[in-house]
Protein backbone atom coordinates (compact mmCIF):
# COMPACT_ATOMS: atom_id res chain seq x y z
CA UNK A 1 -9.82 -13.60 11.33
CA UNK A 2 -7.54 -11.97 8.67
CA UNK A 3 -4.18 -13.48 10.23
CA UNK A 4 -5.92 -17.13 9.99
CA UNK A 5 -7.55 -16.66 6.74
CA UNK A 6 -3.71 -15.32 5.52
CA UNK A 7 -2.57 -18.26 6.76
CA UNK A 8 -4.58 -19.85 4.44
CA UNK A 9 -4.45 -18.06 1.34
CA UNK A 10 -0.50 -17.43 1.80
CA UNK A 11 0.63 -20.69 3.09
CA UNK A 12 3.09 -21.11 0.21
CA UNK A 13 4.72 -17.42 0.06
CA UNK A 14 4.89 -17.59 4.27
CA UNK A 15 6.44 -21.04 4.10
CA UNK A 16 9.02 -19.87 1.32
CA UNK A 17 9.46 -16.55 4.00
CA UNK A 18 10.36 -18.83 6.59
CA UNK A 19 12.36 -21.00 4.69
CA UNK A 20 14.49 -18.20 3.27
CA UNK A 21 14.89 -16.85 6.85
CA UNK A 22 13.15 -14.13 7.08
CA UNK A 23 15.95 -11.44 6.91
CA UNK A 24 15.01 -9.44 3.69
CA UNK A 25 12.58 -12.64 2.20
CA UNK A 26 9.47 -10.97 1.85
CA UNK A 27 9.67 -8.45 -1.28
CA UNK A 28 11.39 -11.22 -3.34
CA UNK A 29 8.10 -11.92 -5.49
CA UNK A 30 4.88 -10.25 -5.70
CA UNK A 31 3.18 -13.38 -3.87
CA UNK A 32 5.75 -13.16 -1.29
CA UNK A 33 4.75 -9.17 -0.51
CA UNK A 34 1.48 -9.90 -0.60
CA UNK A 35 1.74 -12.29 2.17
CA UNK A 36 3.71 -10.24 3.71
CA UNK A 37 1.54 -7.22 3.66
CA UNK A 38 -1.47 -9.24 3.81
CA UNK A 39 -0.17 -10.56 7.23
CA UNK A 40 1.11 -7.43 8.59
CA UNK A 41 -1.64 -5.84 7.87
CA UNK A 42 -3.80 -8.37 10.46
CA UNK A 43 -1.00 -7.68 13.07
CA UNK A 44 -1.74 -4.35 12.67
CA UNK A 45 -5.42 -4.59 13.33
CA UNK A 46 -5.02 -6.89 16.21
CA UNK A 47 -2.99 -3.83 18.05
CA UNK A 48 -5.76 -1.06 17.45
CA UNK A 49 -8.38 -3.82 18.16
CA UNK A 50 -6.71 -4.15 21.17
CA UNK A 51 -6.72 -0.01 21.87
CA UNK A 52 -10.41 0.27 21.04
CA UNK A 53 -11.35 -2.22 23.60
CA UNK A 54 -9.08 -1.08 26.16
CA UNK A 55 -10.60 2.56 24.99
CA UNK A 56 -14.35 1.55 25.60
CA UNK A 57 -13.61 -0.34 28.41
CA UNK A 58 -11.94 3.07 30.19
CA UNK A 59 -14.72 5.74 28.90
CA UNK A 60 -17.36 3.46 27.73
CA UNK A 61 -17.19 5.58 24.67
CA UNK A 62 -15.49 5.73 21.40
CA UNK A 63 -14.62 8.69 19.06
CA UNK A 64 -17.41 8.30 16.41
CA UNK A 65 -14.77 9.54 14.02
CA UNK A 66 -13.44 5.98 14.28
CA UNK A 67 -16.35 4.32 12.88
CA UNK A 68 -17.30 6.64 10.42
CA UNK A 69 -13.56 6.35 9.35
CA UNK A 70 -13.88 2.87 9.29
CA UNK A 71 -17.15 2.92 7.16
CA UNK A 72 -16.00 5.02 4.65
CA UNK A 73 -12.65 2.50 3.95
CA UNK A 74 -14.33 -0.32 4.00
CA UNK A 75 -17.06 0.73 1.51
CA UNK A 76 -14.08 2.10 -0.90
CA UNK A 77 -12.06 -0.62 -0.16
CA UNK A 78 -15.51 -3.27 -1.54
CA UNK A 79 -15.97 -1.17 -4.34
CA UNK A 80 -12.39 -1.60 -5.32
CA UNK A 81 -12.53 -4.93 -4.36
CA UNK A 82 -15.85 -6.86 -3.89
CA UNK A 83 -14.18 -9.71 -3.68
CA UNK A 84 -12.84 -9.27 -0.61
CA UNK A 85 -13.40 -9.06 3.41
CA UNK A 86 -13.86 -5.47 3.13
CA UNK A 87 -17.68 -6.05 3.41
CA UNK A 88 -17.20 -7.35 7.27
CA UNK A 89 -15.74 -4.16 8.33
CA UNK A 90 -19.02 -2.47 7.30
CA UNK A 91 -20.89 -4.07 10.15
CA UNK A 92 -18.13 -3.60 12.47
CA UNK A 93 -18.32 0.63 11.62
CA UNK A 94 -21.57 -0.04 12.60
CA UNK A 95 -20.83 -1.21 16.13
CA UNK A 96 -18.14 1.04 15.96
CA UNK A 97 -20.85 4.01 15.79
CA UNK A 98 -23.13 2.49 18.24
CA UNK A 99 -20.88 2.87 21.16
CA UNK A 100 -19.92 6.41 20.10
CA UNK A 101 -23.95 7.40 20.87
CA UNK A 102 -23.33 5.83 24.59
């Protein structure tokens, strides 16, 4: 959800990335780094999605750590900006701490 909803919101700056070649095109303006980041970012989150299924589906646990973690960043991260899709990741801490308790 946050790569396609960058694509969105950033389809100028990643078009003018692309355009410029990629090579060193990202920190040119701030809208450019933002898109950047923005999309990196979702890449990011698609890898340790991919660890904390793998993860579950091995032990059939998770490390309530994780969730907790991921609670308390997402709450900061809405307070900081409430504007934002910081208030999905709250639900997902809660699943999160749900299949710590199995």
């Amino acid at each position: 959800l946050h790569c396609v909803v960058g694509l969105f919101f950033y389809a100028k700056p990643l078009g003018e990335i692309a355009r410029a070649g990629f090579f060193n095109a990202a920190d040119k303006t701030p809208a450019r780094d933002g898109a950047f980041w923005f999309m990196f970012t979702g890449a990011m989150l698609l890898l340790l999605g991919e660890v904390v299924r793998w993860t579950h589906k091995r032990t059939g646990t998770l490390p309530a750590s994780l969730g907790w973690g991921f609670l308390a960043l997402s709450v900061v991260g809405a307070l900081m900006m409430p504007v934002s899709g910081f208030w999905l990741v709250i639900p997902v801490s809660g699943l999160l701490l749900r299949a710590a308790r199995r």
